[in-house]
Protein backbone atom coordinates (compact mmCIF):
# COMPACT_ATOMS: atom_id res chain seq x y z
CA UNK A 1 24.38 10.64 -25.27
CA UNK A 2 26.79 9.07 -22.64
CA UNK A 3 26.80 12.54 -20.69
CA UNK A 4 23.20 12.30 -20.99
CA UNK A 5 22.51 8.82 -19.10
CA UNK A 6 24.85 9.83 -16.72
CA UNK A 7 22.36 12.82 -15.65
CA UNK A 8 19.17 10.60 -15.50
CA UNK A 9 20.72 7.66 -13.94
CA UNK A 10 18.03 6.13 -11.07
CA UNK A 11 18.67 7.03 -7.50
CA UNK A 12 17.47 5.37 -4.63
CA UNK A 13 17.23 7.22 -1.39
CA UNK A 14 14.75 7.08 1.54
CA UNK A 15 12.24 9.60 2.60
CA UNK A 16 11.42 8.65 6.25
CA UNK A 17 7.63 9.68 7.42
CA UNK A 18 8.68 9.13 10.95
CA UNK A 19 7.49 10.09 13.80
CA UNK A 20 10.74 8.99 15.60
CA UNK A 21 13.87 7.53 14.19
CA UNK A 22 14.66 4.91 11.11
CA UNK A 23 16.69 2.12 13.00
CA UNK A 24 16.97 0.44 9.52
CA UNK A 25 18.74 3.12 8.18
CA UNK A 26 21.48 3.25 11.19
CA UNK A 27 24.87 3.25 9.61
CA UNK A 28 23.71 2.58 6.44
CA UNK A 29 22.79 6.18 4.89
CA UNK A 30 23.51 9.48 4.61
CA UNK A 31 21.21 12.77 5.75
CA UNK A 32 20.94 14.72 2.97
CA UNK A 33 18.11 17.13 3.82
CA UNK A 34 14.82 17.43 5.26
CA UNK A 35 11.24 18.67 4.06
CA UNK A 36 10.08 22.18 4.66
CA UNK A 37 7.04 22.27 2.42
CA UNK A 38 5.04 19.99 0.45
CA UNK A 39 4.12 17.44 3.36
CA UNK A 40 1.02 16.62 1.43
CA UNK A 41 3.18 15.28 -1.66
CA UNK A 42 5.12 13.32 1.47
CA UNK A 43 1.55 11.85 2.56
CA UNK A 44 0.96 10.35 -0.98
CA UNK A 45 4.22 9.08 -1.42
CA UNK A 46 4.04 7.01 1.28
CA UNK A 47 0.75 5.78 0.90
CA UNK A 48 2.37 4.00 -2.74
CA UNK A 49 2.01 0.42 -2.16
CA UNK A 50 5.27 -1.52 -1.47
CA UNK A 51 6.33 -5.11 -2.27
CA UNK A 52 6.05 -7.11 0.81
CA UNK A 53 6.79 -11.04 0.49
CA UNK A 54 4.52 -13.52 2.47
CA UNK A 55 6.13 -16.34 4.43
CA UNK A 56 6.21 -19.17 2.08
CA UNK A 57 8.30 -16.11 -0.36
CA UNK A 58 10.47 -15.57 2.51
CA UNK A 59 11.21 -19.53 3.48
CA UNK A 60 11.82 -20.10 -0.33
CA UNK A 61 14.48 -17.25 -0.49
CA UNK A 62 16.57 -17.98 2.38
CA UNK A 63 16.24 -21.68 1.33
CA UNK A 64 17.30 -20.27 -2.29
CA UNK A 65 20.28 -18.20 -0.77
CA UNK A 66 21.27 -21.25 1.91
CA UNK A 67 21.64 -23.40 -1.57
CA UNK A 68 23.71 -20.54 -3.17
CA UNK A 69 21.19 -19.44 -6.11
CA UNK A 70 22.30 -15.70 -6.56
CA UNK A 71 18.52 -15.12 -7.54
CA UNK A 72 17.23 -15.38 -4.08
CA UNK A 73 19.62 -11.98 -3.22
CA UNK A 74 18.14 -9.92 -6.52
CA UNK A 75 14.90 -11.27 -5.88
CA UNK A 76 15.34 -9.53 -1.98
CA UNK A 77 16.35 -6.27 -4.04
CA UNK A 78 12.86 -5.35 -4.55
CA UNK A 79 11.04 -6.63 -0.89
CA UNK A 80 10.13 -3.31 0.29
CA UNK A 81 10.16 -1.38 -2.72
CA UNK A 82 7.38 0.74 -4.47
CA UNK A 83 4.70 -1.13 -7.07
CA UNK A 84 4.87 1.65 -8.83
CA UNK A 85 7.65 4.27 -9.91
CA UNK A 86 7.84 7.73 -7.76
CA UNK A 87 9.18 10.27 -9.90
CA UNK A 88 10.63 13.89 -8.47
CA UNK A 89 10.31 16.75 -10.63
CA UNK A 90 10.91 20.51 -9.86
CA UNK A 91 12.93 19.58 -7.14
CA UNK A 92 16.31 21.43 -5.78
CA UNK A 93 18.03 23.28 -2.78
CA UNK A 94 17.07 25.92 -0.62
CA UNK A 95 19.75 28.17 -0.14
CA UNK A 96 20.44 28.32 3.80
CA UNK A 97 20.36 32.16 3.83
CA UNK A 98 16.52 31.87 2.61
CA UNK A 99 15.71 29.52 4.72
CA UNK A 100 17.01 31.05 8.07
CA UNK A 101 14.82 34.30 7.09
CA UNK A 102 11.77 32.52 6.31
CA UNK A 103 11.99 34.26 3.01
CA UNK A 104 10.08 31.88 0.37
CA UNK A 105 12.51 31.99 -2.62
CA UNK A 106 11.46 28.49 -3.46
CA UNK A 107 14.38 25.55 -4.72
CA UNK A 108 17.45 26.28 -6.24
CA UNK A 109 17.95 24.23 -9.37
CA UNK A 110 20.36 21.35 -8.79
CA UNK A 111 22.73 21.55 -12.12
């Protein structure tokens, strides 16, 4: 069961929409890969609604934080974050080799 939760832990990355670059991302992340098909699934993704804190939220936190109440930090863990969960399924690697001959092989199952 251990090996099992260990498989389906949660994993946070970013999927950027762009156009242009992700200064918030500068030296903080890796590039793991980039989209080649399935922009439309892209689109939808990032039209999920996000938590965004209004100004009295935001005063109140960094008051919080100032004070030393480790809530205001886990309460800034989720500013930004989807409403709602976005769940990957079917997903996996395209081999290089396919990709560079526009063959359409489709994802290679990540074990």
């Amino acid at each position: 069961l251990e090996a099992e939760r260990r498989r389906v832990a949660n994993v946070e990355f970013a999927v950027t929409t762009g156009p242009g670059p992700a200064p918030d991302l500068d030296d903080e992340a890796v590039v793991i890969g980039q989209v080649t098909k399935g922009f439309d699934v892209i689109a939808e993704i990032s039209e999920v609604p996000t938590f965004q804190p209004n100004t009295n939220l935001k005063s109140f936190n960094k008051f919080a934080a100032l004070l030393g109440d480790d809530r205001a930090n886990n309460a800034r863990g989720i500013w930004g974050k989807p409403r709602k969960a976005v769940i990957f399924s079917a997903s996996g690697v395209v081999r290089a080799a396919d990709s560079a001959a526009g063959e359409e092989a489709g994802p290679m199952p990540v074990p």
